[in-house]
PDB file of N, CA and C in Angstrom:
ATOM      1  N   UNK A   1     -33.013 -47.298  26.324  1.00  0.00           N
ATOM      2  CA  UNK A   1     -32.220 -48.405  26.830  1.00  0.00           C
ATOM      3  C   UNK A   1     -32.056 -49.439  25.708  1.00  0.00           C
ATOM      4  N   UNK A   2     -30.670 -50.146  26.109  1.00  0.00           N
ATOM      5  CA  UNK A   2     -30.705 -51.083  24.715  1.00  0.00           C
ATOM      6  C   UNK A   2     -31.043 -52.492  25.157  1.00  0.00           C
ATOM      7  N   UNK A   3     -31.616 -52.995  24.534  1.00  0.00           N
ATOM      8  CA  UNK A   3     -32.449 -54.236  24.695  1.00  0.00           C
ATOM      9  C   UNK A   3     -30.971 -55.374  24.260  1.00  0.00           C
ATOM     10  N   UNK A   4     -31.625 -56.063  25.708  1.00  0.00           N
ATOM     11  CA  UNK A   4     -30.009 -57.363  25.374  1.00  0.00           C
ATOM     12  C   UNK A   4     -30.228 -57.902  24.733  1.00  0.00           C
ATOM     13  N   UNK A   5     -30.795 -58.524  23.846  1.00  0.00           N
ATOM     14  CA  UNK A   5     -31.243 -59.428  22.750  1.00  0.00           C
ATOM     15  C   UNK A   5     -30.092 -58.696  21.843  1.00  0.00           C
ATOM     16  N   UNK A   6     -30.137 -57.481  21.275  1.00  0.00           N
ATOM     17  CA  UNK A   6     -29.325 -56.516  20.484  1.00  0.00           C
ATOM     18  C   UNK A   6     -27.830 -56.657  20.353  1.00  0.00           C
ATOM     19  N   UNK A   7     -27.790 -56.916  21.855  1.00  0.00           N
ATOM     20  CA  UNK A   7     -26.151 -56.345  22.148  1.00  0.00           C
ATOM     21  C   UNK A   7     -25.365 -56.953  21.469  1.00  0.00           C
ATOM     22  N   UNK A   8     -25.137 -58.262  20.963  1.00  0.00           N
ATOM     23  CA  UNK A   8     -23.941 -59.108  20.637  1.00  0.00           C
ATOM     24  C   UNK A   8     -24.344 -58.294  19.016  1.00  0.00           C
ATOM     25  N   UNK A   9     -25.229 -58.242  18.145  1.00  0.00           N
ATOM     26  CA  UNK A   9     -25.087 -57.316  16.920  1.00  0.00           C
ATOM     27  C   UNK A   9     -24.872 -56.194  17.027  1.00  0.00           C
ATOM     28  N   UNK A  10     -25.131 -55.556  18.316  1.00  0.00           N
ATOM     29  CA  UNK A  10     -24.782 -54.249  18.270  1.00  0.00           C
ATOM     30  C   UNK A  10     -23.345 -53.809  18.599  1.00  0.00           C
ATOM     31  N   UNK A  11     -22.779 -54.785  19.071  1.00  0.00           N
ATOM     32  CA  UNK A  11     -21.013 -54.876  19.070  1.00  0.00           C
ATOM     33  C   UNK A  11     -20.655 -55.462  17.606  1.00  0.00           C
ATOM     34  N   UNK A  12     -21.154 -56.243  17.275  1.00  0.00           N
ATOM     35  CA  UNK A  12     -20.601 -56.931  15.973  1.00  0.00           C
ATOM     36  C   UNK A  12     -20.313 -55.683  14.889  1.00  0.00           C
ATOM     37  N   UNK A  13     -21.483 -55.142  15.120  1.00  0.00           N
ATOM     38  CA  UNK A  13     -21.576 -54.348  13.552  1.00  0.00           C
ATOM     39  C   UNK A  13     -20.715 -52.773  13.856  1.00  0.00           C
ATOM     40  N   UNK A  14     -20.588 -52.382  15.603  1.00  0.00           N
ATOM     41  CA  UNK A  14     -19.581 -51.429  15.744  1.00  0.00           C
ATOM     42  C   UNK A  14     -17.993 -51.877  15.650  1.00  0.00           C
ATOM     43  N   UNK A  15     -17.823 -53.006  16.003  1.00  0.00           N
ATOM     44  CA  UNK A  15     -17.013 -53.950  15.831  1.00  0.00           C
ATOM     45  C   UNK A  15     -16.428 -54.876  14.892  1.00  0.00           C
ATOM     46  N   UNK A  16     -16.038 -54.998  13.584  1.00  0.00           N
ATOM     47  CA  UNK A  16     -16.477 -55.583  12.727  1.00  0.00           C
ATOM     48  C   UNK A  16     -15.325 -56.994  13.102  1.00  0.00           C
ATOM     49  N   UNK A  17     -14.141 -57.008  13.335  1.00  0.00           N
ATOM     50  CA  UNK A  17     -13.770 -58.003  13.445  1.00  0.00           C
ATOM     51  C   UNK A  17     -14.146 -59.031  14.395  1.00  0.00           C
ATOM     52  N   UNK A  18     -15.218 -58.522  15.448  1.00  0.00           N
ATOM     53  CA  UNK A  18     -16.042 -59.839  16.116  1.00  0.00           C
ATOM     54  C   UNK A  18     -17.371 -60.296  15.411  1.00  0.00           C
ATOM     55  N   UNK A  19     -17.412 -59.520  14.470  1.00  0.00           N
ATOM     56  CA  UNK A  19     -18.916 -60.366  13.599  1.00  0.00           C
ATOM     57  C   UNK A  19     -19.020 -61.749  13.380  1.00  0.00           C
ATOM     58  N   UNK A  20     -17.477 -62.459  13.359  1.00  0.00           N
ATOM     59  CA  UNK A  20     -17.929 -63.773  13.071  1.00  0.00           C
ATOM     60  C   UNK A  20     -17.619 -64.862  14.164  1.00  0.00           C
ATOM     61  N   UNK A  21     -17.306 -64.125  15.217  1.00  0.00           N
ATOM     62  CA  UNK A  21     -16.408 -64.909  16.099  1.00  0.00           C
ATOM     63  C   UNK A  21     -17.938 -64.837  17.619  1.00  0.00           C
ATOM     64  N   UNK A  22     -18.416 -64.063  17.158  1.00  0.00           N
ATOM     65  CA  UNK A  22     -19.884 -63.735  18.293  1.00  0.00           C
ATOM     66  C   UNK A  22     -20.962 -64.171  17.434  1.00  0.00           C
ATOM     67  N   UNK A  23     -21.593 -64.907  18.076  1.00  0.00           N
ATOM     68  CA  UNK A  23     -22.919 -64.995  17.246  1.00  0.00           C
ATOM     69  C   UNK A  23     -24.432 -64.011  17.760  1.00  0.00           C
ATOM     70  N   UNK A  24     -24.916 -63.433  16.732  1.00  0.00           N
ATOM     71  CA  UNK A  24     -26.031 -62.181  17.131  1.00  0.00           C
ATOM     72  C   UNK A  24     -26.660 -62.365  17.953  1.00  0.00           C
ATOM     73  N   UNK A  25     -26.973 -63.612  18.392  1.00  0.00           N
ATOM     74  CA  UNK A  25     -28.134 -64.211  19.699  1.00  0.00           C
ATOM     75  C   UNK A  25     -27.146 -64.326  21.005  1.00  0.00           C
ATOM     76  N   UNK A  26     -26.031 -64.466  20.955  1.00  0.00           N
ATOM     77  CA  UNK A  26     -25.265 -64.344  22.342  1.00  0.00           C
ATOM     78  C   UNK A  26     -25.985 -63.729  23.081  1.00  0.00           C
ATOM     79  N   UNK A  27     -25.738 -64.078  24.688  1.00  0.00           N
ATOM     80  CA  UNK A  27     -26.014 -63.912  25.803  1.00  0.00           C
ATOM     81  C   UNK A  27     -25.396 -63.013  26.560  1.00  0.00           C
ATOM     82  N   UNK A  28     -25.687 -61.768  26.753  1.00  0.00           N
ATOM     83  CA  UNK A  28     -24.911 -60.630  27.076  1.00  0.00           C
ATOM     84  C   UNK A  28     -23.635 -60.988  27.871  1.00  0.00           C
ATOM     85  N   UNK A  29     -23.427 -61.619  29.029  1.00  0.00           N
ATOM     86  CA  UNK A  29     -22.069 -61.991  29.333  1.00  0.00           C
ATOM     87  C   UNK A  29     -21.410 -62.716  28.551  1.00  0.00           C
ATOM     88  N   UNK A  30     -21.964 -63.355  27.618  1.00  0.00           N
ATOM     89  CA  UNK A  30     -21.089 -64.146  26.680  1.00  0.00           C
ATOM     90  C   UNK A  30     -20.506 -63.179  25.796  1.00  0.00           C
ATOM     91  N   UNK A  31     -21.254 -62.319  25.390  1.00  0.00           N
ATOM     92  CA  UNK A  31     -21.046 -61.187  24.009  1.00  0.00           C
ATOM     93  C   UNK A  31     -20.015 -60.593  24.898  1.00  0.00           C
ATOM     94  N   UNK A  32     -20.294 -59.820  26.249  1.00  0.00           N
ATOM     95  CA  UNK A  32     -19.008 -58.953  26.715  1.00  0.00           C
ATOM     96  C   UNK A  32     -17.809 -59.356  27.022  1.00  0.00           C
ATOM     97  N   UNK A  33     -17.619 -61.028  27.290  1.00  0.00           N
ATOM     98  CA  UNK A  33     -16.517 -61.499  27.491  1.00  0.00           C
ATOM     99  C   UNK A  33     -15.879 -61.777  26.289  1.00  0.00           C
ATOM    100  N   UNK A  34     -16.226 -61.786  25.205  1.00  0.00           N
ATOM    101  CA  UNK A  34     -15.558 -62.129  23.669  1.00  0.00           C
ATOM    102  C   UNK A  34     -15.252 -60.696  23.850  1.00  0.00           C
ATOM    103  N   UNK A  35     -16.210 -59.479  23.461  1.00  0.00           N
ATOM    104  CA  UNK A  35     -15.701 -58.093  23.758  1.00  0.00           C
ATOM    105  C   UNK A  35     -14.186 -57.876  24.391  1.00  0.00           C
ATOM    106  N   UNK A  36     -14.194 -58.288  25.723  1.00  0.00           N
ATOM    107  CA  UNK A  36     -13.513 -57.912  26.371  1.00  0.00           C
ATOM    108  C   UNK A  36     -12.035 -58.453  25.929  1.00  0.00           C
ATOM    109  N   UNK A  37     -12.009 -59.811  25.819  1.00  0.00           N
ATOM    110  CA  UNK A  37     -10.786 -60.733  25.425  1.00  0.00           C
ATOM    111  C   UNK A  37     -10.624 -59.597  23.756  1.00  0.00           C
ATOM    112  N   UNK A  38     -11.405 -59.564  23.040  1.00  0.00           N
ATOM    113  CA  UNK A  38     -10.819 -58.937  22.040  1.00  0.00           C
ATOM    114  C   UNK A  38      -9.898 -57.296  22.389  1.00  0.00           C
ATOM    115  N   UNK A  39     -10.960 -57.054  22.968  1.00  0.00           N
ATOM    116  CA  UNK A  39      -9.811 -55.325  23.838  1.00  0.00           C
ATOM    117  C   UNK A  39      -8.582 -55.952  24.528  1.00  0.00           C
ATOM    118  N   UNK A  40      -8.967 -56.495  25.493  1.00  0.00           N
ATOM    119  CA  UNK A  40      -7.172 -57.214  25.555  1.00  0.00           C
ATOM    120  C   UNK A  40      -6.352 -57.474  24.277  1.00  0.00           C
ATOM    121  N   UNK A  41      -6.491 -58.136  23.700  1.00  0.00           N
ATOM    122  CA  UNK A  41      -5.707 -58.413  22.788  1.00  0.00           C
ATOM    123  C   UNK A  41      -5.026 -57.287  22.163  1.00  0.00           C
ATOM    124  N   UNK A  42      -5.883 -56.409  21.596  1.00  0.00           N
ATOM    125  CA  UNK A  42      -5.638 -54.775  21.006  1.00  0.00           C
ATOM    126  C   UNK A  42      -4.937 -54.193  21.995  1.00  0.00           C
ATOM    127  N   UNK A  43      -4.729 -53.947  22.869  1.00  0.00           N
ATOM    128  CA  UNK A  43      -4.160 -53.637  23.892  1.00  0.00           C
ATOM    129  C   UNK A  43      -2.475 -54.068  23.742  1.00  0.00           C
ATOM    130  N   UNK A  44      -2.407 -55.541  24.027  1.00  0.00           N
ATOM    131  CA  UNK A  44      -1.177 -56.064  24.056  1.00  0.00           C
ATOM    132  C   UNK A  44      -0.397 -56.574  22.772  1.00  0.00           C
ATOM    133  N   UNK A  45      -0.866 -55.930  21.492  1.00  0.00           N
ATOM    134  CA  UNK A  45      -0.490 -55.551  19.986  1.00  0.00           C
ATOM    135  C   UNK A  45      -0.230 -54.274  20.039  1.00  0.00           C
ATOM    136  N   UNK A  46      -0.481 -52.902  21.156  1.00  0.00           N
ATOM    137  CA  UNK A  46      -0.051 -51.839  21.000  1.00  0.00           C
ATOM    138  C   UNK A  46      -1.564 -51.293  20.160  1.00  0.00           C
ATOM    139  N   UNK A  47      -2.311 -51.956  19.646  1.00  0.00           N
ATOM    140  CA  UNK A  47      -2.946 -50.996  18.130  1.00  0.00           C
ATOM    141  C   UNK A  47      -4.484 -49.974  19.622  1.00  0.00           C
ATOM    142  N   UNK A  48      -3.844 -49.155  20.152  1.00  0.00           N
ATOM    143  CA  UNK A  48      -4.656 -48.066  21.004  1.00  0.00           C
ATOM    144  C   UNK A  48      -5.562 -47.725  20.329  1.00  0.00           C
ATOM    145  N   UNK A  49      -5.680 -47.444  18.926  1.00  0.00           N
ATOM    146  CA  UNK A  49      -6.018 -46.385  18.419  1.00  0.00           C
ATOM    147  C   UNK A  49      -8.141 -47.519  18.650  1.00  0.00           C
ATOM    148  N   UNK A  50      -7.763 -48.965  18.071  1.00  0.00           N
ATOM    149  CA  UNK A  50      -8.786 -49.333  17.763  1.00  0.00           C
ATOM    150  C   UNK A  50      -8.917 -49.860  19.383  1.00  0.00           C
ATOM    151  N   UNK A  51      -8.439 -50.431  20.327  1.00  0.00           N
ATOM    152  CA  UNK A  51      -8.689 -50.238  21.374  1.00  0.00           C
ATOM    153  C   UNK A  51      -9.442 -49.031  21.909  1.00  0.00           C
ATOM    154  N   UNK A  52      -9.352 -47.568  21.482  1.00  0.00           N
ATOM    155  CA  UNK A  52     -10.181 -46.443  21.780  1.00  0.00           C
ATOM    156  C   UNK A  52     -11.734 -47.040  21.324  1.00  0.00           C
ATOM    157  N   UNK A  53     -11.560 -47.228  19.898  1.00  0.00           N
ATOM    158  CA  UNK A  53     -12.680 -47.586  20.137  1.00  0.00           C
ATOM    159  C   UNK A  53     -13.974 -48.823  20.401  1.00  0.00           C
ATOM    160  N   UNK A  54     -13.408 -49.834  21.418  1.00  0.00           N
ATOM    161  CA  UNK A  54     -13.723 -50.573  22.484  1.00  0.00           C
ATOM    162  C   UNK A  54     -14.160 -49.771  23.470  1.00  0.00           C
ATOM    163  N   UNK A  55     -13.299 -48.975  23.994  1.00  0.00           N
ATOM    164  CA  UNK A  55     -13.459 -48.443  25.840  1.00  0.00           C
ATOM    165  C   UNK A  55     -14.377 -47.582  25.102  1.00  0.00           C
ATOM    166  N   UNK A  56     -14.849 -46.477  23.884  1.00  0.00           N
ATOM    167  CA  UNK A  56     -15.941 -45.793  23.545  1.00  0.00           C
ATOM    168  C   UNK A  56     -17.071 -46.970  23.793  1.00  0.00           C
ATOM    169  N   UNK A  57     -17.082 -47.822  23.228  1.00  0.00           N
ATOM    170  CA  UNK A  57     -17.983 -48.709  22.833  1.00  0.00           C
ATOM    171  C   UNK A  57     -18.655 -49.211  24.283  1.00  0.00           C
ATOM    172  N   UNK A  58     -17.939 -49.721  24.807  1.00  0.00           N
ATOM    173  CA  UNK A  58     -17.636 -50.292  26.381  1.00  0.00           C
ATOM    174  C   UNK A  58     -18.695 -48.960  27.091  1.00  0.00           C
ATOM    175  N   UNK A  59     -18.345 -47.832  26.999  1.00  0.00           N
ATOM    176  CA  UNK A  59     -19.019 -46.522  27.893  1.00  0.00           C
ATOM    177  C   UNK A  59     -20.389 -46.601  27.302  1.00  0.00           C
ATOM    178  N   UNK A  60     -20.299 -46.620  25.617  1.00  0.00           N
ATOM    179  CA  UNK A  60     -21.932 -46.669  25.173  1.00  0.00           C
ATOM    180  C   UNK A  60     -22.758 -47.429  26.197  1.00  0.00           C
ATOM    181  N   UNK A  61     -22.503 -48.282  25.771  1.00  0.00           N
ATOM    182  CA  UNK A  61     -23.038 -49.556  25.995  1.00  0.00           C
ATOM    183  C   UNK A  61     -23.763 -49.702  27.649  1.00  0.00           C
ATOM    184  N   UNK A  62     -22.654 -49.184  28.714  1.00  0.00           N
ATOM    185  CA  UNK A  62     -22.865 -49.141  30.139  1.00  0.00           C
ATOM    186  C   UNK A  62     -23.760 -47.645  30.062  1.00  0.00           C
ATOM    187  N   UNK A  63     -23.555 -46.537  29.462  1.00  0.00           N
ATOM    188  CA  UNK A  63     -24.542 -45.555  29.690  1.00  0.00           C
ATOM    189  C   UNK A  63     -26.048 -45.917  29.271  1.00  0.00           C
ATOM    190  N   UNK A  64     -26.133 -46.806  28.325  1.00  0.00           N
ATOM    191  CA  UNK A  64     -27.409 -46.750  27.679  1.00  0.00           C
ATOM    192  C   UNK A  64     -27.864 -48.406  28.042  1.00  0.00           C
ATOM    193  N   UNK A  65     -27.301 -49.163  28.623  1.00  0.00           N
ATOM    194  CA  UNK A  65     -27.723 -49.984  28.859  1.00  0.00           C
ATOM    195  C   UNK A  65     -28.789 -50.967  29.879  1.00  0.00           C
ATOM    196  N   UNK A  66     -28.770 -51.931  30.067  1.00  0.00           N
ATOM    197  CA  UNK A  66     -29.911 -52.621  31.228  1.00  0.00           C
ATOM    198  C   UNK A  66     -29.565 -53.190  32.207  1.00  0.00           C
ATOM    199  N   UNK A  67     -29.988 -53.356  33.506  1.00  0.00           N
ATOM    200  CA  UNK A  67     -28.754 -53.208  34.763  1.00  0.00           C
ATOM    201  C   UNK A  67     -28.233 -54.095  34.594  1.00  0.00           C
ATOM    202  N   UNK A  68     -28.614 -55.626  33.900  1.00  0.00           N
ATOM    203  CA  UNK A  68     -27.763 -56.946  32.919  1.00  0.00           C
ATOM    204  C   UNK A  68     -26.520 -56.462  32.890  1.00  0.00           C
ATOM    205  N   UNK A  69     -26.828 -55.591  31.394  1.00  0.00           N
ATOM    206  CA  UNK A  69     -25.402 -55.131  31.150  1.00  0.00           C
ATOM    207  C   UNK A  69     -24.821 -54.302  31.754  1.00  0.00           C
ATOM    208  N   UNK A  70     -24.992 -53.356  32.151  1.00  0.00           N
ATOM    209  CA  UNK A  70     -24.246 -52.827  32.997  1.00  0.00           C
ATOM    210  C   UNK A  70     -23.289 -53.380  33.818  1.00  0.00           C
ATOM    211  N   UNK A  71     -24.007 -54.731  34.766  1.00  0.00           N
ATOM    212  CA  UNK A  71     -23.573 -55.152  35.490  1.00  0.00           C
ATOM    213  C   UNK A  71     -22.146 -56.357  34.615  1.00  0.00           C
ATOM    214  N   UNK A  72     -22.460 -56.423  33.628  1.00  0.00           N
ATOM    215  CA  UNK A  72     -21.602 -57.688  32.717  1.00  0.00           C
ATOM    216  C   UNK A  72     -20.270 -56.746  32.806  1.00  0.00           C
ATOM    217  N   UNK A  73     -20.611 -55.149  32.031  1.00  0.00           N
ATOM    218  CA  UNK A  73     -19.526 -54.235  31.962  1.00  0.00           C
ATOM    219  C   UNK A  73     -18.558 -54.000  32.945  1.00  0.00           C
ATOM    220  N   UNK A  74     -19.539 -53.880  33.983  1.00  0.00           N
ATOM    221  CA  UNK A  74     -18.553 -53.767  35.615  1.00  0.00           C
ATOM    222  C   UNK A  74     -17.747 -54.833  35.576  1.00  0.00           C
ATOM    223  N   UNK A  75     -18.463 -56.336  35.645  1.00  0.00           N
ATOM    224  CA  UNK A  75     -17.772 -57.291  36.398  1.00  0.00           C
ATOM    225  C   UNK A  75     -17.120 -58.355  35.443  1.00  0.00           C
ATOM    226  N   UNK A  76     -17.444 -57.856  34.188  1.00  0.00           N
ATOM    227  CA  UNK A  76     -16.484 -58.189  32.845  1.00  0.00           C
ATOM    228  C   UNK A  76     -15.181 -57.768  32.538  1.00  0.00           C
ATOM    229  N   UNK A  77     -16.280 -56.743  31.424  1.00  0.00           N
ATOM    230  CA  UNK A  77     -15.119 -55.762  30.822  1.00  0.00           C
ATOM    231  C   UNK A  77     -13.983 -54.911  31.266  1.00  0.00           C
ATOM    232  N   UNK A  78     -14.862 -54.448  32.638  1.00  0.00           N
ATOM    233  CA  UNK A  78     -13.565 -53.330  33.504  1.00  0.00           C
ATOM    234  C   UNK A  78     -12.673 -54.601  34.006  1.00  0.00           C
ATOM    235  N   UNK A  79     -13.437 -55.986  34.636  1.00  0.00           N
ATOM    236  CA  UNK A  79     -12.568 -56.685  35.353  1.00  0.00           C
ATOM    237  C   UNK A  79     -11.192 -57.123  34.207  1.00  0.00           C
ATOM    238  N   UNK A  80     -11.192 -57.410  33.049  1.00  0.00           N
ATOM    239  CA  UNK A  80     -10.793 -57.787  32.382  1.00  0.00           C
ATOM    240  C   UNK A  80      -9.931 -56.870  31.971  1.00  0.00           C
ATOM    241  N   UNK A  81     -10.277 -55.838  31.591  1.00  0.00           N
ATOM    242  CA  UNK A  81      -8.975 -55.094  31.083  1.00  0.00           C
ATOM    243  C   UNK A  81      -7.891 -53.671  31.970  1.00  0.00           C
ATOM    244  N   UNK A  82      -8.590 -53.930  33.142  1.00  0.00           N
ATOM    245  CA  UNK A  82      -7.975 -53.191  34.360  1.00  0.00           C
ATOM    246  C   UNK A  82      -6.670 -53.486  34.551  1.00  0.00           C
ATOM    247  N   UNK A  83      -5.936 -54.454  34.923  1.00  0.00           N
ATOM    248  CA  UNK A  83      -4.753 -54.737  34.744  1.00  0.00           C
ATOM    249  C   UNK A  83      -3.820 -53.863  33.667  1.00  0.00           C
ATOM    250  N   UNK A  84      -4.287 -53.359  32.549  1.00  0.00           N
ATOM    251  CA  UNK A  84      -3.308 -53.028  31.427  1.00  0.00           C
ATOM    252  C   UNK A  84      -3.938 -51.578  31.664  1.00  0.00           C
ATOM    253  N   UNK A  85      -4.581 -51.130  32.780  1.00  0.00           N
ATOM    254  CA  UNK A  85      -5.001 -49.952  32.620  1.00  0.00           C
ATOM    255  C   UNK A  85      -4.066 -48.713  33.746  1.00  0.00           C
ATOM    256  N   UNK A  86      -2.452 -49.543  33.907  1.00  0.00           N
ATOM    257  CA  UNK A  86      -2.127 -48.700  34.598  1.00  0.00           C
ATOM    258  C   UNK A  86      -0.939 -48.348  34.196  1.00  0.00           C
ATOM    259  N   UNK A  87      -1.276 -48.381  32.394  1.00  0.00           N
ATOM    260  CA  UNK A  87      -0.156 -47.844  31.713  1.00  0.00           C
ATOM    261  C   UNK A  87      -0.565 -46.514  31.093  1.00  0.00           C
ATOM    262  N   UNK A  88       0.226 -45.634  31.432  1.00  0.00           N
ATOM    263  CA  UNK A  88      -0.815 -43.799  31.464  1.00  0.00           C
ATOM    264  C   UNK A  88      -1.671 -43.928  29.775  1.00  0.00           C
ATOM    265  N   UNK A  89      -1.012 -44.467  28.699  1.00  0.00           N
ATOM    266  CA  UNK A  89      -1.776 -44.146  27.223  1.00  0.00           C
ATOM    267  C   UNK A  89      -3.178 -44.716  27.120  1.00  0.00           C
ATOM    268  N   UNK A  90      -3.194 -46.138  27.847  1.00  0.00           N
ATOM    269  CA  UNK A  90      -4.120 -46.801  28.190  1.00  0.00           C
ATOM    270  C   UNK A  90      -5.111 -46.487  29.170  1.00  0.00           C
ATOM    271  N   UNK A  91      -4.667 -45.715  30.235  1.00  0.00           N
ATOM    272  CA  UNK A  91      -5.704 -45.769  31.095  1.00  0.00           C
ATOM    273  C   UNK A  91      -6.623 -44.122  30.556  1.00  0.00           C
ATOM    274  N   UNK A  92      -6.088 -43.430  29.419  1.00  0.00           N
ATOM    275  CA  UNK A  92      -6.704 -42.702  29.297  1.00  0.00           C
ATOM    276  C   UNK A  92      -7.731 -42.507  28.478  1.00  0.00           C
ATOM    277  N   UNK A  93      -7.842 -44.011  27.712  1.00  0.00           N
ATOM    278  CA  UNK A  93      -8.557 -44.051  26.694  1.00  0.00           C
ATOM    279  C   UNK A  93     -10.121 -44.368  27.252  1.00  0.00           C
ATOM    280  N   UNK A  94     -10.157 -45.087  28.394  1.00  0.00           N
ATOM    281  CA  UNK A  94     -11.028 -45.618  29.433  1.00  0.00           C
ATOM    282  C   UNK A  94     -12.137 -44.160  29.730  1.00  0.00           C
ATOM    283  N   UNK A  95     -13.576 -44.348  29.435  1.00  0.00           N
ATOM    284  CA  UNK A  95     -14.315 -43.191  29.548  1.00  0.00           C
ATOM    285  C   UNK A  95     -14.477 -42.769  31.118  1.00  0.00           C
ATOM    286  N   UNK A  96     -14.605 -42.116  31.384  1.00  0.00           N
ATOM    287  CA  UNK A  96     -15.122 -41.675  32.906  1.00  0.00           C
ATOM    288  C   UNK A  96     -15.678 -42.163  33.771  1.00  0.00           C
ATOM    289  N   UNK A  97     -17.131 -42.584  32.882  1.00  0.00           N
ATOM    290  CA  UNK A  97     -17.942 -43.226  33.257  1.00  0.00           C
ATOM    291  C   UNK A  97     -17.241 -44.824  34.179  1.00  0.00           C
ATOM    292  N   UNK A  98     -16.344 -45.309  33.148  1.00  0.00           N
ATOM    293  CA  UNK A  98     -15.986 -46.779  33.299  1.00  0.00           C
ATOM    294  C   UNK A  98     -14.979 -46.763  33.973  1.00  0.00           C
ATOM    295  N   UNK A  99     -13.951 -45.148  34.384  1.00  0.00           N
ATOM    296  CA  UNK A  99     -13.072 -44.892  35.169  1.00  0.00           C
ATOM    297  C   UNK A  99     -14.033 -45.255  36.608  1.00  0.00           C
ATOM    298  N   UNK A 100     -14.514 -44.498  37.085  1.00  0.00           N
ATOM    299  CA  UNK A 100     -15.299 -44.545  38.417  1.00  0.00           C
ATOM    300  C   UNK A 100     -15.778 -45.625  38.906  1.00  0.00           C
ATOM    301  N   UNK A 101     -16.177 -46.893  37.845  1.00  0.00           N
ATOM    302  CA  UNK A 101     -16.677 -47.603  38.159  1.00  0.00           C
ATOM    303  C   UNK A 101     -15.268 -48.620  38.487  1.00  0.00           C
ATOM    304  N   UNK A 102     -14.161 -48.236  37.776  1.00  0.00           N
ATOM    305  CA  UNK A 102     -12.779 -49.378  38.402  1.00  0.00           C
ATOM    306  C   UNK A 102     -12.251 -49.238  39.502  1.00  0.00           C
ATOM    307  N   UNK A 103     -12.513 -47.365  39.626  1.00  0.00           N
ATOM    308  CA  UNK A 103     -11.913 -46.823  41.064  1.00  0.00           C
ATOM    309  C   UNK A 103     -12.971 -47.483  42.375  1.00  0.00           C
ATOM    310  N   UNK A 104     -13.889 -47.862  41.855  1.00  0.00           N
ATOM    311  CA  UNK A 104     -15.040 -48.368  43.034  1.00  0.00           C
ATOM    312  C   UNK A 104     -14.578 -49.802  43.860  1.00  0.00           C
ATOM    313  N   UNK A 105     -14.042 -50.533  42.098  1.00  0.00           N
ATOM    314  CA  UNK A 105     -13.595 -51.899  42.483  1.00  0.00           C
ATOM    315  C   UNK A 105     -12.111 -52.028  43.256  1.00  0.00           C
ATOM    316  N   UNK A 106     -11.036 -51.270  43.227  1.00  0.00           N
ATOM    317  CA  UNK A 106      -9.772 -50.651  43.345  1.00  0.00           C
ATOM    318  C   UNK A 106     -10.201 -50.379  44.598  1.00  0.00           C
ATOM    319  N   UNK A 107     -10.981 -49.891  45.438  1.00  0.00           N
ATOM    320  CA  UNK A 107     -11.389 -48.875  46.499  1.00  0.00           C
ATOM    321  C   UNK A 107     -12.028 -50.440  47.485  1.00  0.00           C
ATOM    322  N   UNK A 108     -12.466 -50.906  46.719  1.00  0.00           N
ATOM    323  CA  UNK A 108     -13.475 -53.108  47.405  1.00  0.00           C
ATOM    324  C   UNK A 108     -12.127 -53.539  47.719  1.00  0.00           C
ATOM    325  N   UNK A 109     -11.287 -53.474  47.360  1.00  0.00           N
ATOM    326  CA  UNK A 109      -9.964 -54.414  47.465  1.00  0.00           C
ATOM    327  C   UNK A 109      -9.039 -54.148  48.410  1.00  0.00           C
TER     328      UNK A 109
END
């Protein structure tokens, strides 16, 4: 399991253009909501390719993570970039894992 203390460096350094915009001690909802606003953005520039690897990052993160994060991922990251996820290139980049968990929220509504 990954220890939240980690997480905001452990996005930074998979991440390199949030290294300076997150600071390493962030607070896991703080770290996933910079996360997340940055995948939006990539998203609505078209650039998929590095958006892929967000929603990879995004799945790490919720598979190996602490029910904290997990729970930040659910009620963050999916909340956040669900909207742009019902454009077919986009919604396929989204791991499985993080699919099921939108269809859950989609399914609450």
């Amino acid at each position: 399991m990954l220890p939240d203390a980690k997480v905001s460096l452990l996005i930074a350094l998979q991440i390199p253009a949030l290294k300076y915009s997150m600071p390493p001690t962030a607070a896991v909802t703080t770290a996933i909501s910079a996360f997340s606003t940055y995948t939006r953005q990539l998203i609505r520039l078209g650039q998929l390719q590095e958006a892929r690897k967000c929603f990879s990052m995004a799945g790490v993160l919720y598979r190996n993570g602490s029910q904290l994060l997990k729970t930040a991922i659910e009620g963050v990251f999916v909340y956040a970039v669900s909207p742009f996820l019902d454009a077919q290139p986009v919604k396929e980049l989204l791991p499985s894992s993080l699919q099921q968990v939108r269809s859950r929220h989609l399914q609450a509504i």
